[in-house]
C-alpha atoms as a PDB file:
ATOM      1  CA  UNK A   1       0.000   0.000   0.000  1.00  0.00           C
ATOM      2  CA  UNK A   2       1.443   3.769  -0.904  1.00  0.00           C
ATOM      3  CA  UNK A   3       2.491   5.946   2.105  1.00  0.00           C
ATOM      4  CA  UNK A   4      -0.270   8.627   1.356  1.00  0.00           C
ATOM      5  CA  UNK A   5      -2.999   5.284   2.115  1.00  0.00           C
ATOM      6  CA  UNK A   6      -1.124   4.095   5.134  1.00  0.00           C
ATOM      7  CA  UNK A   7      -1.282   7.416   6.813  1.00  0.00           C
ATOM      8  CA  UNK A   8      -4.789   8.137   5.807  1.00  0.00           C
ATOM      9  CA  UNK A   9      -6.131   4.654   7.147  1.00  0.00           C
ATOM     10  CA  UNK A  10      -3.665   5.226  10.533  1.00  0.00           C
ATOM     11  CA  UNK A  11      -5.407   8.924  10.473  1.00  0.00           C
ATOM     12  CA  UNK A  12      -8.903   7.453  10.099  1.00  0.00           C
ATOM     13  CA  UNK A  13      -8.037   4.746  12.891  1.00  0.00           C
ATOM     14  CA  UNK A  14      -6.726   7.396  15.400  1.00  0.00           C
ATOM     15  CA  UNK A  15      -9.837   9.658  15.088  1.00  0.00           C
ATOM     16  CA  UNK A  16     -12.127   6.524  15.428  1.00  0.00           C
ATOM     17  CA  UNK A  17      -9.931   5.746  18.595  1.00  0.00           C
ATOM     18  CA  UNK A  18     -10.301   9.098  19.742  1.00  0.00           C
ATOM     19  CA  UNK A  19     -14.203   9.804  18.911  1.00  0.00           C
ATOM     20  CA  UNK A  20     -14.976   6.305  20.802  1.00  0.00           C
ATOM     21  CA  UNK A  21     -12.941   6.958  23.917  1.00  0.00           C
ATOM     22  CA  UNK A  22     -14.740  10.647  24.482  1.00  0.00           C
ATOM     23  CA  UNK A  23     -18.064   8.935  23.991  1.00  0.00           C
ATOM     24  CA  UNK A  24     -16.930   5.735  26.187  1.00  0.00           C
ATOM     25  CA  UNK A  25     -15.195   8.579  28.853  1.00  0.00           C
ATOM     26  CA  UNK A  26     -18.698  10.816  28.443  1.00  0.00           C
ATOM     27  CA  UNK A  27     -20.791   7.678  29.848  1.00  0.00           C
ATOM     28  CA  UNK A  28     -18.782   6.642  32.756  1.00  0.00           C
ATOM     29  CA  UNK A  29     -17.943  10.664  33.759  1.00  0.00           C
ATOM     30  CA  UNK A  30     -14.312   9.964  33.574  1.00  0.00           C
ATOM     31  CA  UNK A  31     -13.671  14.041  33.608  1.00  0.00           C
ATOM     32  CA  UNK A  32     -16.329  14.839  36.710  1.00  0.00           C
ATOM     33  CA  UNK A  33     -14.583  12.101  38.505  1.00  0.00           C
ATOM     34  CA  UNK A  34     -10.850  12.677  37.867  1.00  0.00           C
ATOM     35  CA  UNK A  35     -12.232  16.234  39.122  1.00  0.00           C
ATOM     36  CA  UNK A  36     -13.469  15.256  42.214  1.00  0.00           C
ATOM     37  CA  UNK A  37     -10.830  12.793  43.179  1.00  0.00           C
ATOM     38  CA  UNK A  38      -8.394  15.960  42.588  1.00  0.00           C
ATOM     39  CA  UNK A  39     -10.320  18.149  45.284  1.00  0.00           C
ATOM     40  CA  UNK A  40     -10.147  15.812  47.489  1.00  0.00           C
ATOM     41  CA  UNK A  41      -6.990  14.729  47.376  1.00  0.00           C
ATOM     42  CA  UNK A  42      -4.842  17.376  46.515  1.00  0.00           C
ATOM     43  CA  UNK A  43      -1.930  16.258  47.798  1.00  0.00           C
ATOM     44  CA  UNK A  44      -1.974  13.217  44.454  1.00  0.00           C
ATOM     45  CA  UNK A  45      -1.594  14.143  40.695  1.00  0.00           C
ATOM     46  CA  UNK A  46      -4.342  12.444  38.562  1.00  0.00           C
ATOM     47  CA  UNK A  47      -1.497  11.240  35.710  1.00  0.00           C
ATOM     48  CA  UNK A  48      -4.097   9.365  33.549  1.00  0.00           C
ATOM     49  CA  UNK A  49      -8.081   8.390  33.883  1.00  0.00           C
ATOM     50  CA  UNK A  50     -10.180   6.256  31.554  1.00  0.00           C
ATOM     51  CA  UNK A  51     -13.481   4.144  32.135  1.00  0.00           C
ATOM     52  CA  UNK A  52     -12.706   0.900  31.970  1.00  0.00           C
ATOM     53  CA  UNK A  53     -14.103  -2.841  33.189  1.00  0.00           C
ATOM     54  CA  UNK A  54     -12.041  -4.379  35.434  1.00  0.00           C
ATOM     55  CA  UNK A  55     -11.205  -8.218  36.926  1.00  0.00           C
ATOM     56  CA  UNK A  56      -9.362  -9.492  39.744  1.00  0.00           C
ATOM     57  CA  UNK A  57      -8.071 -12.742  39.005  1.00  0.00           C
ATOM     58  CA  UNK A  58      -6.272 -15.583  40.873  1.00  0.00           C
ATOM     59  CA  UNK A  59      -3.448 -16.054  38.197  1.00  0.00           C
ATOM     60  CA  UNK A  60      -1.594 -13.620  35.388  1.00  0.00           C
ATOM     61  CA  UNK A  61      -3.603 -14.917  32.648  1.00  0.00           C
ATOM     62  CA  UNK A  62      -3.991 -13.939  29.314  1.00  0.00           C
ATOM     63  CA  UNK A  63      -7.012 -11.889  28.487  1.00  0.00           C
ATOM     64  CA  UNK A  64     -10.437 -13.302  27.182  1.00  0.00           C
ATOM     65  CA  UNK A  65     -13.642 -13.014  27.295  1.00  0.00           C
ATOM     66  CA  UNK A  66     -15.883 -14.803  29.541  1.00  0.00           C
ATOM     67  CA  UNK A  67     -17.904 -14.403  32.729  1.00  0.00           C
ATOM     68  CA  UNK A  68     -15.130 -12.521  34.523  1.00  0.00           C
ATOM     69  CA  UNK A  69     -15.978  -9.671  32.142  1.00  0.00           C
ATOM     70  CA  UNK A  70     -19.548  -9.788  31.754  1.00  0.00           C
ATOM     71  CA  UNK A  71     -19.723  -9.291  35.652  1.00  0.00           C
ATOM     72  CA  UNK A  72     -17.070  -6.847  35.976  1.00  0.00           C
ATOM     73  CA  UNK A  73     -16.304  -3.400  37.970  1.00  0.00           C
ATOM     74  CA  UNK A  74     -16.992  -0.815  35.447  1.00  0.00           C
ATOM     75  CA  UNK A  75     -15.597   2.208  36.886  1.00  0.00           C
ATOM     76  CA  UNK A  76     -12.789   5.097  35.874  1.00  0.00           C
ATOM     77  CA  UNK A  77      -9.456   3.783  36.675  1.00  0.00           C
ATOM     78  CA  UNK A  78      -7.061   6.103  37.202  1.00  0.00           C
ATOM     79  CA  UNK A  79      -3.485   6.594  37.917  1.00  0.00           C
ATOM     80  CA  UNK A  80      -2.082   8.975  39.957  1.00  0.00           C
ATOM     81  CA  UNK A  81       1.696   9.653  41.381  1.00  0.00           C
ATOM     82  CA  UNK A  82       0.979   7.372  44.449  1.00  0.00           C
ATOM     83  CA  UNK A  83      -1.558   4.477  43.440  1.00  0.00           C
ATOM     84  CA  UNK A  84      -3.903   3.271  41.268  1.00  0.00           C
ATOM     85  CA  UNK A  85      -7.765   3.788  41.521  1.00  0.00           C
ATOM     86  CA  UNK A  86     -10.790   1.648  40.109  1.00  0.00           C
ATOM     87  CA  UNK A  87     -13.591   1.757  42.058  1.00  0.00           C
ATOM     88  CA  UNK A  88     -13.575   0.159  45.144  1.00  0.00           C
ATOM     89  CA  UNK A  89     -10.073  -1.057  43.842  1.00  0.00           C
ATOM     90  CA  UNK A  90      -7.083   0.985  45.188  1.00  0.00           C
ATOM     91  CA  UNK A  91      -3.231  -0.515  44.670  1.00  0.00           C
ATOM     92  CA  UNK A  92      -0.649   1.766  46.124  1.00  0.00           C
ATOM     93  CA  UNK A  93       2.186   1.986  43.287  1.00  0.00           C
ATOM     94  CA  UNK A  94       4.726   0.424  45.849  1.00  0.00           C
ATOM     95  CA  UNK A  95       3.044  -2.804  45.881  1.00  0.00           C
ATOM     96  CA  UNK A  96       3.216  -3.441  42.312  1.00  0.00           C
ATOM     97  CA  UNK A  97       5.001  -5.943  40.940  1.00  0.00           C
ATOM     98  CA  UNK A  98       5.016  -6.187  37.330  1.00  0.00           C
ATOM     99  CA  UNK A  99       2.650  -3.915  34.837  1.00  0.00           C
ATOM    100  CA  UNK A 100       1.671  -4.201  31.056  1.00  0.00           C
ATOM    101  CA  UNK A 101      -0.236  -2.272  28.688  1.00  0.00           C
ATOM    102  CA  UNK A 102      -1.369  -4.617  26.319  1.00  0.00           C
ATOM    103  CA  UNK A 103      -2.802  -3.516  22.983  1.00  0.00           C
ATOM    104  CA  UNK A 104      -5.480  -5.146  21.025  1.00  0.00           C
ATOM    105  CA  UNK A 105      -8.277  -4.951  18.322  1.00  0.00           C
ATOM    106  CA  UNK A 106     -11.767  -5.167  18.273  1.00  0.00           C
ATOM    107  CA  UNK A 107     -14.636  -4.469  15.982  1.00  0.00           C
ATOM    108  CA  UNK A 108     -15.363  -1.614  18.112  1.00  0.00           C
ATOM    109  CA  UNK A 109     -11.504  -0.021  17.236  1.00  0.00           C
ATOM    110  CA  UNK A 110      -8.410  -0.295  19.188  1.00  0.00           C
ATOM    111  CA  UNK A 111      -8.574  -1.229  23.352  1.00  0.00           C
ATOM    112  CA  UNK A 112      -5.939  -1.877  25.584  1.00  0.00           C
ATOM    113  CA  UNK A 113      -5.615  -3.493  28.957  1.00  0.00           C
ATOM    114  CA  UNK A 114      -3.573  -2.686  31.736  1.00  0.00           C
ATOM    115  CA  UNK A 115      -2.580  -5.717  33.631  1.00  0.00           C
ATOM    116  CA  UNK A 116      -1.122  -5.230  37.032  1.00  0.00           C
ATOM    117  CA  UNK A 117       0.373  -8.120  39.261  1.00  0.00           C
ATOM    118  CA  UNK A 118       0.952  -6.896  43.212  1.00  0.00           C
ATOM    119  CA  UNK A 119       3.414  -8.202  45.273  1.00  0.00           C
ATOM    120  CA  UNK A 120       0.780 -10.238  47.153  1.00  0.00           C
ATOM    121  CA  UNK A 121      -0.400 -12.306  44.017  1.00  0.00           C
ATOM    122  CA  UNK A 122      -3.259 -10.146  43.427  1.00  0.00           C
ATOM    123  CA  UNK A 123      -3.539 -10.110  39.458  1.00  0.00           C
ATOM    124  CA  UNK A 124      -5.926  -6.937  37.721  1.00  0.00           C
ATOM    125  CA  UNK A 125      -6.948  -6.411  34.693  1.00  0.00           C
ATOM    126  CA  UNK A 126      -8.463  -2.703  33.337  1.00  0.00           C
ATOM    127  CA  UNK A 127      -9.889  -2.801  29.646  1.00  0.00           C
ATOM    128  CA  UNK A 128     -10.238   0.696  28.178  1.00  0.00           C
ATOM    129  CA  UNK A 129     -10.197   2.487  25.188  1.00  0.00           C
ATOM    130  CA  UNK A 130      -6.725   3.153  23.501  1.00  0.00           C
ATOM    131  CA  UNK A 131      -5.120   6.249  25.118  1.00  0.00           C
ATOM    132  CA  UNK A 132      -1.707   7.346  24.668  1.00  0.00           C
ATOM    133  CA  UNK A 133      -0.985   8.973  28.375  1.00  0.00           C
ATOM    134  CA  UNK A 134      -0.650   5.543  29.887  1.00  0.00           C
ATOM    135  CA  UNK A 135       2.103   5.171  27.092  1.00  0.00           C
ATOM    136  CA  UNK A 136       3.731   8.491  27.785  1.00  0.00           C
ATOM    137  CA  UNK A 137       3.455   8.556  31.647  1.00  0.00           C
ATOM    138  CA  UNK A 138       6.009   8.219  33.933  1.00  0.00           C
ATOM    139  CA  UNK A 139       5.382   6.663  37.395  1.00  0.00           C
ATOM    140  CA  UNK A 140       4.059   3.100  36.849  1.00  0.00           C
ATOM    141  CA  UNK A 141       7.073   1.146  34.710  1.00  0.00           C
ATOM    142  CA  UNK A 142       5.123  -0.506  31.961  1.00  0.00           C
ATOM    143  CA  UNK A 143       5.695  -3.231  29.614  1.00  0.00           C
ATOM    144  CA  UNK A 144       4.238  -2.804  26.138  1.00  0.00           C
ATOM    145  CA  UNK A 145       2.884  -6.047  24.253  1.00  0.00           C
ATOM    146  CA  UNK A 146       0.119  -6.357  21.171  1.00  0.00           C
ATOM    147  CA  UNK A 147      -2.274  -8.900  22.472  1.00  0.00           C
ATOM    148  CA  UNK A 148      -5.447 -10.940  21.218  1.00  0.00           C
ATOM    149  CA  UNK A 149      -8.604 -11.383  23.306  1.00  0.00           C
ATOM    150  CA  UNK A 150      -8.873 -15.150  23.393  1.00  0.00           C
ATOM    151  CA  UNK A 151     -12.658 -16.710  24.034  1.00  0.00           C
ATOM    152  CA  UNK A 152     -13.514 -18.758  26.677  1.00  0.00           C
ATOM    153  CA  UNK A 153     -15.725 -21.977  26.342  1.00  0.00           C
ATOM    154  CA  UNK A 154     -18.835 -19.419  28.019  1.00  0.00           C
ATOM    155  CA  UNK A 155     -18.451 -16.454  25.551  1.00  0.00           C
ATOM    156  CA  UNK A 156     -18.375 -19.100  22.379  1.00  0.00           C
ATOM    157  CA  UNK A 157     -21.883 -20.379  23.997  1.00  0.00           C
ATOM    158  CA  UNK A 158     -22.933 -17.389  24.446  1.00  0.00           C
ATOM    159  CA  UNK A 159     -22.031 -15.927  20.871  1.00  0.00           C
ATOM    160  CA  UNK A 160     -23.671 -19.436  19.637  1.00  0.00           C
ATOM    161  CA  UNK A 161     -26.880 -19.325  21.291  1.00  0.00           C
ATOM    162  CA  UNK A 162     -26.895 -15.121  20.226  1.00  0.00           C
ATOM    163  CA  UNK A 163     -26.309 -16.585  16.389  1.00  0.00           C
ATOM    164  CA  UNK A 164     -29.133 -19.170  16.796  1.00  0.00           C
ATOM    165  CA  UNK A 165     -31.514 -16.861  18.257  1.00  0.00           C
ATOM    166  CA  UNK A 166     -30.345 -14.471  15.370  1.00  0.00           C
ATOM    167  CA  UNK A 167     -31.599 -17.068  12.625  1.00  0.00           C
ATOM    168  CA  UNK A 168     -34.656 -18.323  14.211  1.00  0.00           C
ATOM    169  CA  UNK A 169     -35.465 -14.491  14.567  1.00  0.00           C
ATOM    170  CA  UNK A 170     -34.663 -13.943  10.826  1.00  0.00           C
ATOM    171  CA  UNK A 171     -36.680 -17.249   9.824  1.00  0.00           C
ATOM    172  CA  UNK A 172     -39.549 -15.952  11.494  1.00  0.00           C
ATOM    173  CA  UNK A 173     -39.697 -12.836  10.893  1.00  0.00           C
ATOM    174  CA  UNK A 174     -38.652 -13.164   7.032  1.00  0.00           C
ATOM    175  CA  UNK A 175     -39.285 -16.695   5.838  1.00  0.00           C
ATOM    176  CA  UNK A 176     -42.551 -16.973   7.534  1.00  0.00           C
ATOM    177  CA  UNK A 177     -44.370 -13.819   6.596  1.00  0.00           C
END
Protein backbone atom coordinates (compact mmCIF):
# COMPACT_ATOMS: atom_id res chain seq x y z
CA UNK A 1 0.00 0.00 0.00
CA UNK A 2 1.44 3.77 -0.90
CA UNK A 3 2.49 5.95 2.11
CA UNK A 4 -0.27 8.63 1.36
CA UNK A 5 -3.00 5.28 2.12
CA UNK A 6 -1.12 4.09 5.13
CA UNK A 7 -1.28 7.42 6.81
CA UNK A 8 -4.79 8.14 5.81
CA UNK A 9 -6.13 4.65 7.15
CA UNK A 10 -3.66 5.23 10.53
CA UNK A 11 -5.41 8.92 10.47
CA UNK A 12 -8.90 7.45 10.10
CA UNK A 13 -8.04 4.75 12.89
CA UNK A 14 -6.73 7.40 15.40
CA UNK A 15 -9.84 9.66 15.09
CA UNK A 16 -12.13 6.52 15.43
CA UNK A 17 -9.93 5.75 18.59
CA UNK A 18 -10.30 9.10 19.74
CA UNK A 19 -14.20 9.80 18.91
CA UNK A 20 -14.98 6.31 20.80
CA UNK A 21 -12.94 6.96 23.92
CA UNK A 22 -14.74 10.65 24.48
CA UNK A 23 -18.06 8.94 23.99
CA UNK A 24 -16.93 5.74 26.19
CA UNK A 25 -15.20 8.58 28.85
CA UNK A 26 -18.70 10.82 28.44
CA UNK A 27 -20.79 7.68 29.85
CA UNK A 28 -18.78 6.64 32.76
CA UNK A 29 -17.94 10.66 33.76
CA UNK A 30 -14.31 9.96 33.57
CA UNK A 31 -13.67 14.04 33.61
CA UNK A 32 -16.33 14.84 36.71
CA UNK A 33 -14.58 12.10 38.50
CA UNK A 34 -10.85 12.68 37.87
CA UNK A 35 -12.23 16.23 39.12
CA UNK A 36 -13.47 15.26 42.21
CA UNK A 37 -10.83 12.79 43.18
CA UNK A 38 -8.39 15.96 42.59
CA UNK A 39 -10.32 18.15 45.28
CA UNK A 40 -10.15 15.81 47.49
CA UNK A 41 -6.99 14.73 47.38
CA UNK A 42 -4.84 17.38 46.51
CA UNK A 43 -1.93 16.26 47.80
CA UNK A 44 -1.97 13.22 44.45
CA UNK A 45 -1.59 14.14 40.70
CA UNK A 46 -4.34 12.44 38.56
CA UNK A 47 -1.50 11.24 35.71
CA UNK A 48 -4.10 9.37 33.55
CA UNK A 49 -8.08 8.39 33.88
CA UNK A 50 -10.18 6.26 31.55
CA UNK A 51 -13.48 4.14 32.14
CA UNK A 52 -12.71 0.90 31.97
CA UNK A 53 -14.10 -2.84 33.19
CA UNK A 54 -12.04 -4.38 35.43
CA UNK A 55 -11.21 -8.22 36.93
CA UNK A 56 -9.36 -9.49 39.74
CA UNK A 57 -8.07 -12.74 39.01
CA UNK A 58 -6.27 -15.58 40.87
CA UNK A 59 -3.45 -16.05 38.20
CA UNK A 60 -1.59 -13.62 35.39
CA UNK A 61 -3.60 -14.92 32.65
CA UNK A 62 -3.99 -13.94 29.31
CA UNK A 63 -7.01 -11.89 28.49
CA UNK A 64 -10.44 -13.30 27.18
CA UNK A 65 -13.64 -13.01 27.30
CA UNK A 66 -15.88 -14.80 29.54
CA UNK A 67 -17.90 -14.40 32.73
CA UNK A 68 -15.13 -12.52 34.52
CA UNK A 69 -15.98 -9.67 32.14
CA UNK A 70 -19.55 -9.79 31.75
CA UNK A 71 -19.72 -9.29 35.65
CA UNK A 72 -17.07 -6.85 35.98
CA UNK A 73 -16.30 -3.40 37.97
CA UNK A 74 -16.99 -0.81 35.45
CA UNK A 75 -15.60 2.21 36.89
CA UNK A 76 -12.79 5.10 35.87
CA UNK A 77 -9.46 3.78 36.68
CA UNK A 78 -7.06 6.10 37.20
CA UNK A 79 -3.48 6.59 37.92
CA UNK A 80 -2.08 8.98 39.96
CA UNK A 81 1.70 9.65 41.38
CA UNK A 82 0.98 7.37 44.45
CA UNK A 83 -1.56 4.48 43.44
CA UNK A 84 -3.90 3.27 41.27
CA UNK A 85 -7.77 3.79 41.52
CA UNK A 86 -10.79 1.65 40.11
CA UNK A 87 -13.59 1.76 42.06
CA UNK A 88 -13.57 0.16 45.14
CA UNK A 89 -10.07 -1.06 43.84
CA UNK A 90 -7.08 0.98 45.19
CA UNK A 91 -3.23 -0.51 44.67
CA UNK A 92 -0.65 1.77 46.12
CA UNK A 93 2.19 1.99 43.29
CA UNK A 94 4.73 0.42 45.85
CA UNK A 95 3.04 -2.80 45.88
CA UNK A 96 3.22 -3.44 42.31
CA UNK A 97 5.00 -5.94 40.94
CA UNK A 98 5.02 -6.19 37.33
CA UNK A 99 2.65 -3.91 34.84
CA UNK A 100 1.67 -4.20 31.06
CA UNK A 101 -0.24 -2.27 28.69
CA UNK A 102 -1.37 -4.62 26.32
CA UNK A 103 -2.80 -3.52 22.98
CA UNK A 104 -5.48 -5.15 21.02
CA UNK A 105 -8.28 -4.95 18.32
CA UNK A 106 -11.77 -5.17 18.27
CA UNK A 107 -14.64 -4.47 15.98
CA UNK A 108 -15.36 -1.61 18.11
CA UNK A 109 -11.50 -0.02 17.24
CA UNK A 110 -8.41 -0.30 19.19
CA UNK A 111 -8.57 -1.23 23.35
CA UNK A 112 -5.94 -1.88 25.58
CA UNK A 113 -5.61 -3.49 28.96
CA UNK A 114 -3.57 -2.69 31.74
CA UNK A 115 -2.58 -5.72 33.63
CA UNK A 116 -1.12 -5.23 37.03
CA UNK A 117 0.37 -8.12 39.26
CA UNK A 118 0.95 -6.90 43.21
CA UNK A 119 3.41 -8.20 45.27
CA UNK A 120 0.78 -10.24 47.15
CA UNK A 121 -0.40 -12.31 44.02
CA UNK A 122 -3.26 -10.15 43.43
CA UNK A 123 -3.54 -10.11 39.46
CA UNK A 124 -5.93 -6.94 37.72
CA UNK A 125 -6.95 -6.41 34.69
CA UNK A 126 -8.46 -2.70 33.34
CA UNK A 127 -9.89 -2.80 29.65
CA UNK A 128 -10.24 0.70 28.18
CA UNK A 129 -10.20 2.49 25.19
CA UNK A 130 -6.73 3.15 23.50
CA UNK A 131 -5.12 6.25 25.12
CA UNK A 132 -1.71 7.35 24.67
CA UNK A 133 -0.99 8.97 28.37
CA UNK A 134 -0.65 5.54 29.89
CA UNK A 135 2.10 5.17 27.09
CA UNK A 136 3.73 8.49 27.78
CA UNK A 137 3.46 8.56 31.65
CA UNK A 138 6.01 8.22 33.93
CA UNK A 139 5.38 6.66 37.39
CA UNK A 140 4.06 3.10 36.85
CA UNK A 141 7.07 1.15 34.71
CA UNK A 142 5.12 -0.51 31.96
CA UNK A 143 5.70 -3.23 29.61
CA UNK A 144 4.24 -2.80 26.14
CA UNK A 145 2.88 -6.05 24.25
CA UNK A 146 0.12 -6.36 21.17
CA UNK A 147 -2.27 -8.90 22.47
CA UNK A 148 -5.45 -10.94 21.22
CA UNK A 149 -8.60 -11.38 23.31
CA UNK A 150 -8.87 -15.15 23.39
CA UNK A 151 -12.66 -16.71 24.03
CA UNK A 152 -13.51 -18.76 26.68
CA UNK A 153 -15.73 -21.98 26.34
CA UNK A 154 -18.84 -19.42 28.02
CA UNK A 155 -18.45 -16.45 25.55
CA UNK A 156 -18.38 -19.10 22.38
CA UNK A 157 -21.88 -20.38 24.00
CA UNK A 158 -22.93 -17.39 24.45
CA UNK A 159 -22.03 -15.93 20.87
CA UNK A 160 -23.67 -19.44 19.64
CA UNK A 161 -26.88 -19.33 21.29
CA UNK A 162 -26.90 -15.12 20.23
CA UNK A 163 -26.31 -16.59 16.39
CA UNK A 164 -29.13 -19.17 16.80
CA UNK A 165 -31.51 -16.86 18.26
CA UNK A 166 -30.34 -14.47 15.37
CA UNK A 167 -31.60 -17.07 12.62
CA UNK A 168 -34.66 -18.32 14.21
CA UNK A 169 -35.46 -14.49 14.57
CA UNK A 170 -34.66 -13.94 10.83
CA UNK A 171 -36.68 -17.25 9.82
CA UNK A 172 -39.55 -15.95 11.49
CA UNK A 173 -39.70 -12.84 10.89
CA UNK A 174 -38.65 -13.16 7.03
CA UNK A 175 -39.29 -16.70 5.84
CA UNK A 176 -42.55 -16.97 7.53
CA UNK A 177 -44.37 -13.82 6.60
Amino acid sequence: MPTAALQLKDDITTMINQLLKGLVDQIYGTGRVKRKFELNNSNEKVLVADASKGIVTTTNQSIQRGPDWVTSQRAVVMLTDKKIICGKWTIPLDTVATAQLVKINSLFGGGQVLKVQTNDKKNYQFGMQVNPEWTNQQRLPLTLENGQVKHSPFSIVVRLIAVGYLIYWLYERIITN
